[in-house]
C-alpha atoms as a PDB file:
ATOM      1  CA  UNK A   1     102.495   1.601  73.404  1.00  0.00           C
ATOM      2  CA  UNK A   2     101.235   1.000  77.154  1.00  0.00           C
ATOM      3  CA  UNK A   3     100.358   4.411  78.775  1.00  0.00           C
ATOM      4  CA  UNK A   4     101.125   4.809  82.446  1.00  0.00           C
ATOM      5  CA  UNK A   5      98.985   6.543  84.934  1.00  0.00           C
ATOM      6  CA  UNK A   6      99.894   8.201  87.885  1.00  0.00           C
ATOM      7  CA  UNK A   7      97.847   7.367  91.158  1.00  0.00           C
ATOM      8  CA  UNK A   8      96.127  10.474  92.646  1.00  0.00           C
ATOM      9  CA  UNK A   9      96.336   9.094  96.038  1.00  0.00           C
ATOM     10  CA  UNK A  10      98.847   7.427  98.507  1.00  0.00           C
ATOM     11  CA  UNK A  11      98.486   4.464 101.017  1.00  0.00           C
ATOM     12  CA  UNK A  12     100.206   5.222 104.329  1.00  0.00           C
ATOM     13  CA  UNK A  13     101.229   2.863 106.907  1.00  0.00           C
ATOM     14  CA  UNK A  14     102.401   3.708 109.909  1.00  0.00           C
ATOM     15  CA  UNK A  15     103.301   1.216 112.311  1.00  0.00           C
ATOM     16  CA  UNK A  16     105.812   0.819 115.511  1.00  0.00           C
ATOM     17  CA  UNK A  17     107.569  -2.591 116.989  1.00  0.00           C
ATOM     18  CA  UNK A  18     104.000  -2.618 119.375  1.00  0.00           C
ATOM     19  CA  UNK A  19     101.014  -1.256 117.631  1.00  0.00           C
ATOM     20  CA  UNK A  20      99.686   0.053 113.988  1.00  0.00           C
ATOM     21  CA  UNK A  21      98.544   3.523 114.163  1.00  0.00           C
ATOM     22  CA  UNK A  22      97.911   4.426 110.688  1.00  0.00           C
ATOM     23  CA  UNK A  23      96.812   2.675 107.816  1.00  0.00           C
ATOM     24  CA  UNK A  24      94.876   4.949 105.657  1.00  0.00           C
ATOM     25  CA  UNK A  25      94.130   6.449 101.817  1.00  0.00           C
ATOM     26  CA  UNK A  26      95.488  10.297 101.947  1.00  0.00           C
ATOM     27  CA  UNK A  27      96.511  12.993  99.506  1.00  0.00           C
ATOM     28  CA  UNK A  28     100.276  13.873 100.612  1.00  0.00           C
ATOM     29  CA  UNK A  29     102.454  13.461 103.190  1.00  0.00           C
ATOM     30  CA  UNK A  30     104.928  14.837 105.402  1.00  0.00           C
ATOM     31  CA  UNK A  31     107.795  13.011 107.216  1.00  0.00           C
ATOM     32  CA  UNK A  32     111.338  13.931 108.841  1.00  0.00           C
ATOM     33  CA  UNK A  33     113.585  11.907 106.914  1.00  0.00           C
ATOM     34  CA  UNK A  34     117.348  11.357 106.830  1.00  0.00           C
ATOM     35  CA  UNK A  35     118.110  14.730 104.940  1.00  0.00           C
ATOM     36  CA  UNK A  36     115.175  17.017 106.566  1.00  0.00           C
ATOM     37  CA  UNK A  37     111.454  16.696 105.786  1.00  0.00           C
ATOM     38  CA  UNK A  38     110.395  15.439 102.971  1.00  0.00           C
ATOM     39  CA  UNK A  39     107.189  15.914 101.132  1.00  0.00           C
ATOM     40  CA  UNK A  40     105.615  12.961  99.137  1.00  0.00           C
ATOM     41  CA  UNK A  41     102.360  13.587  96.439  1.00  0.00           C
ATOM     42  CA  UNK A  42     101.310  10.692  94.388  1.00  0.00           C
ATOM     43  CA  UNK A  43     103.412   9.758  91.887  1.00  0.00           C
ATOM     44  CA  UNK A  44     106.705  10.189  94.201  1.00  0.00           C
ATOM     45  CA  UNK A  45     110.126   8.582  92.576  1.00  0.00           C
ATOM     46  CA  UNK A  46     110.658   5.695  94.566  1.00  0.00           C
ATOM     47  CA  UNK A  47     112.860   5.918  98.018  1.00  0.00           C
ATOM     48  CA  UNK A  48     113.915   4.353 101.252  1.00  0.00           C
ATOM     49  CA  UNK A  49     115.183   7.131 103.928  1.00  0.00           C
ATOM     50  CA  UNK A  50     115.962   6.787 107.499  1.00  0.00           C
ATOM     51  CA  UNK A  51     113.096   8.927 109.521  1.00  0.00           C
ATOM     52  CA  UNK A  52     114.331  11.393 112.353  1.00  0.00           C
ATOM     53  CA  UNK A  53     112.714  12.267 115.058  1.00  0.00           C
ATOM     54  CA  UNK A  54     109.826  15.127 114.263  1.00  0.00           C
ATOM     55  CA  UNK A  55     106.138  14.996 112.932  1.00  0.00           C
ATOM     56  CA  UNK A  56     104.403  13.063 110.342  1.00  0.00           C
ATOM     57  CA  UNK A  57     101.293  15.707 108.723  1.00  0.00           C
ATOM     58  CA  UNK A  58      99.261  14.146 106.190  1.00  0.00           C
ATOM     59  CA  UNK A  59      96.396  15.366 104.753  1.00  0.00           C
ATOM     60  CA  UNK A  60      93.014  13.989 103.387  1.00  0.00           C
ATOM     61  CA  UNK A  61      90.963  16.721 101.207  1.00  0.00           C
ATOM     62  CA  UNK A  62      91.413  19.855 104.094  1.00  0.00           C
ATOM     63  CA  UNK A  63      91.994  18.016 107.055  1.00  0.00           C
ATOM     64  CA  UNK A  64      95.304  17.717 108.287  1.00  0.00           C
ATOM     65  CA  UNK A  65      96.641  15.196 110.969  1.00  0.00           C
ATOM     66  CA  UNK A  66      99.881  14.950 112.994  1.00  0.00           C
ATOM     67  CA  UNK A  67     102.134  12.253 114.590  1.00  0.00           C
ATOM     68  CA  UNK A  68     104.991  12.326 116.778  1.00  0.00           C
ATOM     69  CA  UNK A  69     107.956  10.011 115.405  1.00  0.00           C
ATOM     70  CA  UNK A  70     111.171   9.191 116.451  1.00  0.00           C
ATOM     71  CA  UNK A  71     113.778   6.911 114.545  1.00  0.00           C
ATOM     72  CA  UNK A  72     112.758   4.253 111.860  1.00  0.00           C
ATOM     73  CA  UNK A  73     112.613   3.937 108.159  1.00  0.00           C
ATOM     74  CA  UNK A  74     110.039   5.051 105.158  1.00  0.00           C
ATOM     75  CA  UNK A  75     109.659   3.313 102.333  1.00  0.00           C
ATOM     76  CA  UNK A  76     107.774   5.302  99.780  1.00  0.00           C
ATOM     77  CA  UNK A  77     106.880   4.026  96.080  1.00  0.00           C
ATOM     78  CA  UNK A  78     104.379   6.305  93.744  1.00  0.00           C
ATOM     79  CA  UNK A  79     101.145   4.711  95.733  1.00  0.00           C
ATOM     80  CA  UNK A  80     102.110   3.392  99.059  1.00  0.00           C
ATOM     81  CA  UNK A  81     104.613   5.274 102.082  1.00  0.00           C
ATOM     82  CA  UNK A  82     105.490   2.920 104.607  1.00  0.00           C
ATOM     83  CA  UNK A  83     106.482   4.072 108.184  1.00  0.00           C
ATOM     84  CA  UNK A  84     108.431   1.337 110.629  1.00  0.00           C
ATOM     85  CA  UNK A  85     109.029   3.858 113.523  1.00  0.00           C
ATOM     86  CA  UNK A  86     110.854   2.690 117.098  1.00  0.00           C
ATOM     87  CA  UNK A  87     108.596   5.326 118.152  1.00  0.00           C
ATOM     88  CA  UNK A  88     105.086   6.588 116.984  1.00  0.00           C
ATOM     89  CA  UNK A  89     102.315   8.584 118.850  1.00  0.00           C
ATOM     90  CA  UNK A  90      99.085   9.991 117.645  1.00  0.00           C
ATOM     91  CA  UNK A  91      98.523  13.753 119.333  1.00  0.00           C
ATOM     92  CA  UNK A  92      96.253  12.053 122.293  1.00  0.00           C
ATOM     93  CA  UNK A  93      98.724   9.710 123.271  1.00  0.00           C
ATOM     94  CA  UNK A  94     101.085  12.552 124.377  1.00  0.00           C
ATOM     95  CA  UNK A  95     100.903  13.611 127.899  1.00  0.00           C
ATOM     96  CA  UNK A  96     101.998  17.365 127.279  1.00  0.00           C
ATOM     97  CA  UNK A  97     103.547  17.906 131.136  1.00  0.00           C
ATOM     98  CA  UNK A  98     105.437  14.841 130.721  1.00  0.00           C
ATOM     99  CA  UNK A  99     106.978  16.408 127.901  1.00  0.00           C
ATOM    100  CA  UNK A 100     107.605  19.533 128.956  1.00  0.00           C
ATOM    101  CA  UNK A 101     109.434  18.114 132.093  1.00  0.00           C
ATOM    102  CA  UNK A 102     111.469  16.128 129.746  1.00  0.00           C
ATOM    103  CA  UNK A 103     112.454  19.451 127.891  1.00  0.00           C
ATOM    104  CA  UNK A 104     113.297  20.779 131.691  1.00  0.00           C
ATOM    105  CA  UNK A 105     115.674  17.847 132.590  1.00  0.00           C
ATOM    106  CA  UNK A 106     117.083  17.924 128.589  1.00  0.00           C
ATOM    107  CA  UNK A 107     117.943  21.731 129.279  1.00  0.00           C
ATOM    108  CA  UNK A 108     119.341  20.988 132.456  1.00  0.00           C
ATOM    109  CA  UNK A 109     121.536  18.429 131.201  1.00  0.00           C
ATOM    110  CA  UNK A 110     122.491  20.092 128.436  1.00  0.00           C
ATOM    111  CA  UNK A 111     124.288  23.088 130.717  1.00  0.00           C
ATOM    112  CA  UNK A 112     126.342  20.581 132.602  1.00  0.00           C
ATOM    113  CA  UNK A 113     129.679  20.293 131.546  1.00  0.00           C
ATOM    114  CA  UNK A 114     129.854  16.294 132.245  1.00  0.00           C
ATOM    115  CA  UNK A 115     126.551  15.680 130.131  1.00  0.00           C
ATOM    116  CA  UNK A 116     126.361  13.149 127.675  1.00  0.00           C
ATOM    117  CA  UNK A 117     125.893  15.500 124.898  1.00  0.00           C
ATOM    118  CA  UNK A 118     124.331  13.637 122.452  1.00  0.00           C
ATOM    119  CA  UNK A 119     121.900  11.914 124.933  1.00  0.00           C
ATOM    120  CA  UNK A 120     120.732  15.174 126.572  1.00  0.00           C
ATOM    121  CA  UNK A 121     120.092  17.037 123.028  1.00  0.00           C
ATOM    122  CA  UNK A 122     118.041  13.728 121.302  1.00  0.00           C
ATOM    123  CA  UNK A 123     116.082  13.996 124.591  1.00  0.00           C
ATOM    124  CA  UNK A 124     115.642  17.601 124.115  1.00  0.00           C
ATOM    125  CA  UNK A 125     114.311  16.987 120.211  1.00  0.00           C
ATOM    126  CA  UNK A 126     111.647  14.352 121.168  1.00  0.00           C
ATOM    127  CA  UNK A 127     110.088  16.466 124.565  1.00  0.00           C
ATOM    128  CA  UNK A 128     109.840  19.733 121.810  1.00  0.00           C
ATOM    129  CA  UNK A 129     108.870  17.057 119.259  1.00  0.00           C
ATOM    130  CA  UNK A 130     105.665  16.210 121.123  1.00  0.00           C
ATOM    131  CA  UNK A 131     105.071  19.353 122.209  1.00  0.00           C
ATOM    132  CA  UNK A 132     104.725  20.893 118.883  1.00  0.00           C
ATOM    133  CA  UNK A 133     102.457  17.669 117.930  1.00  0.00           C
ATOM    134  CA  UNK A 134      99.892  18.007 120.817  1.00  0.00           C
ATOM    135  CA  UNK A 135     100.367  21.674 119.930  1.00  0.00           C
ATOM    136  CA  UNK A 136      99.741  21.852 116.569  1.00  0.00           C
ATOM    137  CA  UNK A 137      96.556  18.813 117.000  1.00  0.00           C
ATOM    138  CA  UNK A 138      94.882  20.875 120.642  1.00  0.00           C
ATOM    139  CA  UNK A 139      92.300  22.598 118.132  1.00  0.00           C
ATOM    140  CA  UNK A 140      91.058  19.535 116.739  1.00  0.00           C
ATOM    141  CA  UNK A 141      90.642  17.716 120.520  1.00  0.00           C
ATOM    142  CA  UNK A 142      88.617  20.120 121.782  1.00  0.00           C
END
């Protein structure tokens, strides 16, 4: 009887339509996914989820790092998560004024009554989105 060993570590990929951003050997990861966020060890059942737009943590021993995504798909087996985002950025790609002007026009929008809804709030999601990413990353730039 062949014995079956779970891995104790996972491959992520990250990658966008321009650029790779991630391709590294970590212990867990974090990701928005079609449901809410979604937490994947080694070993993780085998799914394919739409990703929403939040942050990607994952971890390697005690240090934790953070992405800002927005739309794509994940792909995770036991030992390998695959992320093809329409939009990926790393904490020192964001340009944290630019964002929180975008979260001033998003608010803005959002209180007029002829606002396309829908626009105005995912525009709203992905200014607080990279906020909370350059936020949560500012100790680790300094």
């Amino acid at each position: 009887m062949a014995t079956f060993e779970l891995p104790t570590k996972i491959q992520l990929i990250i990658v966008t339509p321009e650029r790779s951003l991630v391709s590294a050997t970590v212990d867990e990861v974090s990701l928005p996914g079609e449901e809410g966020y979604l937490g994947v060890l080694p070993g993780h059942t085998p799914l394919l989820t739409s990703l929403k737009i939040g942050e990607i943590k994952y971890k390697m021993g005690s240090t934790a790092k953070y992405l800002f995504v927005s739309w794509g798909f994940v792909e995770i087996l036991p030992d390998r998560v695959t992320v093809l985002a329409d939009v990926a950025e790393t904490p020192e790609d964001i340009d944290v004024e630019a964002a929180a002007e975008a979260r001033e026009q998003a608010e803005k929008r959002l209180k007029h009554p002829d606002a396309d809804f829908r626009a105005a709030q995912v525009a709203l999601e992905q200014a607080l989105g990279r906020m909370q990413v350059a936020a949560k990353a500012a100790p680790a730039l300094r």
